[in-house]
Protein backbone atom coordinates (compact mmCIF):
# COMPACT_ATOMS: atom_id res chain seq x y z
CA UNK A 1 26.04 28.22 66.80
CA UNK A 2 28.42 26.80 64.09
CA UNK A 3 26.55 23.61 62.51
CA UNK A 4 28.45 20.47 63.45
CA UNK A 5 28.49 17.23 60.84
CA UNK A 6 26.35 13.90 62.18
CA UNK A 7 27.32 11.22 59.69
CA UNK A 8 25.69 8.95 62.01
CA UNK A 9 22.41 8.85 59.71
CA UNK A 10 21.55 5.38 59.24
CA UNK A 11 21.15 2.34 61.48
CA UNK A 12 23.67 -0.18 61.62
CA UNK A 13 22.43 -3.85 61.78
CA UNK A 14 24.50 -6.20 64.42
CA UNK A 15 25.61 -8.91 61.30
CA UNK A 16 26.35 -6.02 59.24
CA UNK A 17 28.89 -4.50 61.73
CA UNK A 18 30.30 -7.70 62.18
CA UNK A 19 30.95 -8.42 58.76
CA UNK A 20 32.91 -5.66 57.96
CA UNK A 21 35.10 -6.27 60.69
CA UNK A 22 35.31 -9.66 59.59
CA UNK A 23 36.27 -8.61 56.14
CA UNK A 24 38.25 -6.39 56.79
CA UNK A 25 40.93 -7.31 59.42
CA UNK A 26 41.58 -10.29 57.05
CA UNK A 27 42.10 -8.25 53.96
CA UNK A 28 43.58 -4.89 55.43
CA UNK A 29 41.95 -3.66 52.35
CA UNK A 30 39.66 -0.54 52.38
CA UNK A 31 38.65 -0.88 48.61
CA UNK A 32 38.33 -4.63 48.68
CA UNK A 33 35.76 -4.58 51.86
CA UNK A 34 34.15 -1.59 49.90
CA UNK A 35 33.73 -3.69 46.92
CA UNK A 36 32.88 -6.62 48.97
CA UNK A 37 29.88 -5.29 51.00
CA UNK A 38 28.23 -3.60 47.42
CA UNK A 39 28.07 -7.26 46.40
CA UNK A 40 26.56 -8.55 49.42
CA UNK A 41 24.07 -6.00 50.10
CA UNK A 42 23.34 -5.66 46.57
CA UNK A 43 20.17 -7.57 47.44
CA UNK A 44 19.22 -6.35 50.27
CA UNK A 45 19.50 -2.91 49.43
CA UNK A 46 19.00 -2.41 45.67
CA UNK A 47 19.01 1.50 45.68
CA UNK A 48 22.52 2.38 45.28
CA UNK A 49 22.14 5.48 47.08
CA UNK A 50 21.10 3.93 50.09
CA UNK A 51 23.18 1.27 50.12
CA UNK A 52 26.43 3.55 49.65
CA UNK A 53 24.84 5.36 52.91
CA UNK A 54 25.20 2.44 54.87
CA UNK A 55 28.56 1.28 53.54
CA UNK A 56 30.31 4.62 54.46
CA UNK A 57 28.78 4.49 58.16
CA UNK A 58 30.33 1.10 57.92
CA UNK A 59 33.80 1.83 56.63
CA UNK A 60 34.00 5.00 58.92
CA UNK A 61 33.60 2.80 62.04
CA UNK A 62 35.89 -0.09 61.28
CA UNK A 63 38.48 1.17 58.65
CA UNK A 64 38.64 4.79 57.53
CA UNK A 65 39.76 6.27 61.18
CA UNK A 66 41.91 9.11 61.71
CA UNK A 67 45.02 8.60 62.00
CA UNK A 68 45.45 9.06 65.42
CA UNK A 69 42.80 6.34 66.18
CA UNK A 70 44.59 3.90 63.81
CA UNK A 71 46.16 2.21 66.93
CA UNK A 72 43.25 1.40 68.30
CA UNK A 73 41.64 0.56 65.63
CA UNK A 74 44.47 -2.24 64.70
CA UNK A 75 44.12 -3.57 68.69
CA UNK A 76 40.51 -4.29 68.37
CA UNK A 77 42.00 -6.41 64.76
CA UNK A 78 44.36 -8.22 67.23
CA UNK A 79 41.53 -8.62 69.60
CA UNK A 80 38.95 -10.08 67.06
CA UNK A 81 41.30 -13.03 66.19
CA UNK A 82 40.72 -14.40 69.65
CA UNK A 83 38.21 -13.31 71.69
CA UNK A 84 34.41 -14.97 71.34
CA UNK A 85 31.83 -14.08 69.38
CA UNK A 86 29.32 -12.18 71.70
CA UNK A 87 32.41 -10.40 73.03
CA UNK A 88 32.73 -8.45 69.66
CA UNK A 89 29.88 -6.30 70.45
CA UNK A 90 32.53 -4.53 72.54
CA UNK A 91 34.68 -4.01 69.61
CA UNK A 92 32.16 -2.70 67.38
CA UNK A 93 30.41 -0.27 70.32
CA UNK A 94 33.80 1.12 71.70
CA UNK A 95 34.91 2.14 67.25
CA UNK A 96 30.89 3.59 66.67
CA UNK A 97 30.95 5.38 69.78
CA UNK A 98 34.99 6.97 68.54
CA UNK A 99 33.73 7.38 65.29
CA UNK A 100 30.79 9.50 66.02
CA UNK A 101 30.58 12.01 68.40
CA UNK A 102 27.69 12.63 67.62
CA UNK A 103 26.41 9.42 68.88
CA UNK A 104 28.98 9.47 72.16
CA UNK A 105 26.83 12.73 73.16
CA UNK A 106 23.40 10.20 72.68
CA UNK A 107 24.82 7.49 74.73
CA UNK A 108 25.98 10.14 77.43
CA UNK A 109 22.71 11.80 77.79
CA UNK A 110 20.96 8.11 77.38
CA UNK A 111 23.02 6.74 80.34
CA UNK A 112 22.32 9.78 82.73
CA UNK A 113 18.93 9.96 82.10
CA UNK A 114 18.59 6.37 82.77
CA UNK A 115 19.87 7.05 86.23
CA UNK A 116 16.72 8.89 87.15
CA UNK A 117 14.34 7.18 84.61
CA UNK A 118 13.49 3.27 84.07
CA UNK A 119 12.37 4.17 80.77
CA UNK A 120 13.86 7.02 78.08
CA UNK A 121 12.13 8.23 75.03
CA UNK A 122 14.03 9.86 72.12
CA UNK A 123 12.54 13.44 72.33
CA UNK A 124 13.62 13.20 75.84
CA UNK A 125 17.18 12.60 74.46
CA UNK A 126 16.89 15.59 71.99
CA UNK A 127 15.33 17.58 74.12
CA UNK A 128 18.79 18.17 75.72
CA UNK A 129 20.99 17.19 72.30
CA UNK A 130 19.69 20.29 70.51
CA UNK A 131 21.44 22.40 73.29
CA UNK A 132 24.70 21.50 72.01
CA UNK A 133 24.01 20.30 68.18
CA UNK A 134 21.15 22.58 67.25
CA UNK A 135 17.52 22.50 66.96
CA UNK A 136 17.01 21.05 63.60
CA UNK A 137 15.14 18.54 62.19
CA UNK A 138 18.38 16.51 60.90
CA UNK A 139 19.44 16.15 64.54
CA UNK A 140 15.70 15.37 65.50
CA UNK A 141 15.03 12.61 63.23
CA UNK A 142 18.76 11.09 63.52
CA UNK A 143 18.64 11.18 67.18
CA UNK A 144 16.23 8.17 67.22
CA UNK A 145 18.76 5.78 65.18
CA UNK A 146 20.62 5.44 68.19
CA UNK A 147 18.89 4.08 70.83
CA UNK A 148 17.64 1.57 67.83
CA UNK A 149 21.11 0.74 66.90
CA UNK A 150 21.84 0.09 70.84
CA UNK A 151 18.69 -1.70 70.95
CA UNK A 152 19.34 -3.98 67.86
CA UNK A 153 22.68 -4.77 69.44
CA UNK A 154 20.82 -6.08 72.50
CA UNK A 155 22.60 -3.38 74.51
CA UNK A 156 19.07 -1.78 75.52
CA UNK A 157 15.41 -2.91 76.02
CA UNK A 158 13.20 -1.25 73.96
CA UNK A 159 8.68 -0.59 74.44
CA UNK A 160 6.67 1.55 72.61
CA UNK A 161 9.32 3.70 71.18
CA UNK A 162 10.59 3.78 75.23
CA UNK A 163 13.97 2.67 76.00
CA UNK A 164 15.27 0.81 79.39
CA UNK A 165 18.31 -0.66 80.29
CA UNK A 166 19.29 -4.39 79.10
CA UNK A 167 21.45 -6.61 81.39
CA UNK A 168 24.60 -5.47 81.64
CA UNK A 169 28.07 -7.13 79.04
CA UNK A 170 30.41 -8.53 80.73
CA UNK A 171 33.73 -10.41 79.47
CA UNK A 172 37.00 -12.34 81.18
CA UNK A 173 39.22 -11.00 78.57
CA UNK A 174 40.79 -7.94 80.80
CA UNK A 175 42.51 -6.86 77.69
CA UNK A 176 39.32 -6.08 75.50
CA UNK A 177 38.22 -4.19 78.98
CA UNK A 178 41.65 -2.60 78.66
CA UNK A 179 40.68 -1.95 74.85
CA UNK A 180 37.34 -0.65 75.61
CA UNK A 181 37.86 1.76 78.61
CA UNK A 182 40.94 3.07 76.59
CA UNK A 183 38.31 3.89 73.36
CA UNK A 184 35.82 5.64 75.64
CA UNK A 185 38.30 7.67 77.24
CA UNK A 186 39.56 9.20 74.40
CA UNK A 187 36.11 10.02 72.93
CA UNK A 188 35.16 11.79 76.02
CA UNK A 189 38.32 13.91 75.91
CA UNK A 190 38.84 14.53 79.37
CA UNK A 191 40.43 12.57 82.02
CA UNK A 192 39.17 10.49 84.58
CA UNK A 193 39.56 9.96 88.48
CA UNK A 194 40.56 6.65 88.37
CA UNK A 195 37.99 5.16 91.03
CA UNK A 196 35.75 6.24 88.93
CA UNK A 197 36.75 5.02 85.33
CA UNK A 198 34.12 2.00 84.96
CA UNK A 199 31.40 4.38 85.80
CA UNK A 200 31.63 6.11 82.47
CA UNK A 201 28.34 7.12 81.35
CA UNK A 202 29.36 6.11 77.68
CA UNK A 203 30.04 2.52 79.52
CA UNK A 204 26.90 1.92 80.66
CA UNK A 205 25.73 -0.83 78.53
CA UNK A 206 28.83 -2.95 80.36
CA UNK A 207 30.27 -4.54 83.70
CA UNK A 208 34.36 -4.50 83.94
CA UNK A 209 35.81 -6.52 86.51
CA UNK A 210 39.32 -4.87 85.84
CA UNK A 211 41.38 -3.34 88.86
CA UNK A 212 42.60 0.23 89.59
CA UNK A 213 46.38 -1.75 89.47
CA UNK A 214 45.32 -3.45 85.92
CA UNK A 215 44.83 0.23 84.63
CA UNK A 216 47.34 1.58 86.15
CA UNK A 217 50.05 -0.72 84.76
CA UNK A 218 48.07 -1.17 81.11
CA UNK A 219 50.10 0.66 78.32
CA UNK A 220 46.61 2.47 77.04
CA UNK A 221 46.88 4.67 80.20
CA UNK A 222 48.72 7.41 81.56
CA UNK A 223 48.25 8.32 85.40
CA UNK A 224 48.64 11.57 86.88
CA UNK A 225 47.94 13.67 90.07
CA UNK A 226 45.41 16.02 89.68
CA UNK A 227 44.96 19.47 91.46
CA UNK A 228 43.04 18.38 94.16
CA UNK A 229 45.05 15.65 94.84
CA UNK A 230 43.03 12.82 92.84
CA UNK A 231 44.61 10.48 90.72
CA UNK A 232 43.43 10.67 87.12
CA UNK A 233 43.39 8.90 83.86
CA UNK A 234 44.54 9.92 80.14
CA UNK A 235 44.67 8.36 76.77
CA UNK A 236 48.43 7.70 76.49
CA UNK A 237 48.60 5.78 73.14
């Protein structure tokens, strides 16, 4: 089995997320929000090696994307300008989970499991992770900074090292739904039956009160008749 990268080796405080994308979609700069978050966490995290961990998990979520997730990327910028505060948390989940697949493969065994489970521990997560990234102790010990990260962004309940599901996000912007559904889809890859869109796994932390017709006539989707008949969804941007 060929070794695939993780990246996704630190975890992410809530205000820390949020001021980078602060920063940043003001600026447009990569090297000025580098320089800027050295000086602010200077403090906080006086071992430079450490501290240029957590800036590159940073900068990889919000600013140095592929280019063919620059699109979206610049959307959630739009979207930051005007949507409130607690709705950013949807900004920030839908670029971490895109950034790292590594982490959309946590959150996709985390959601299933919590169909069948009311609580979820992390060696139950790896348990099934090491199937597809490898048993090794990297994976092991990075596997756990998930569920925290989810848990520090109030997106999951956390007791005794045992996660559970927090009360679902919900918003009344339809167009950082739109944003957010769009992201998710194109980390999973595949398309999806439409009826079936909100029920994403990797959505599970959120409620969307969008419509089959607002998808359907939203520019981040492309619609198409599958095999069987079904109508199913696809990344168009």
């Amino acid at each position: 089995m060929k070794k695939k990268q993780i990246g996704y080796d630190r975890k992410i405080p809530h205000d820390l997320i949020d001021l980078t994308a602060d920063h940043y979609c003001k600026t447009k700069d990569l090297d000025l929000t580098r320089k800027f978050l050295h000086e602010f966490l200077s403090e906080k995290y006086p071992n430079e090696a450490g501290r240029k961990k957590i800036i590159t998990i940073l900068l990889r979520i919000w600013i140095r994307v592929p280019d063919n997730d620059k699109q979206l990327r610049d959307y959630a910028c739009n979207l930051l300008k005007n949507i409130r505060t607690k709705d950013r948390i949807w900004l920030h989940y839908g670029l971490l989970i895109l950034a790292y697949p590594f982490v959309c493969d946590i959150v996709r065994i985390l959601s299933t499991k919590l169909g069948f489970y009311d609580e979820v521990s992390s060696p139950m997560i790896y348990n099934e992770l090491k199937n597809t990234w490898g048993e090794r102790s990297c994976v092991q010990k990075q596997t756990c900074l998930v569920p925290l990260t989810l848990f520090e962004w109030n997106l999951l309940q956390r007791k005794k090292y045992k996660y559970s599901k927090e009360n679902l996000l919900s918003s009344n912007n339809r167009e950082l739904q739109l944003w957010l559904l769009a992201t998710l889809i194109k980390a999973n890859s595949n398309p999806v039956e439409i009826s079936k869109i909100t029920d994403l796994p990797i959505a599970f932390p959120f409620s969307f009160s969008i419509t089959m017709d607002d998808i359907a006539r939203s520019e981040f989707f492309t619609t198409h008749s599958s095999g069987s008949g079904r109508i199913v969804v696809s990344f168009k941007i």
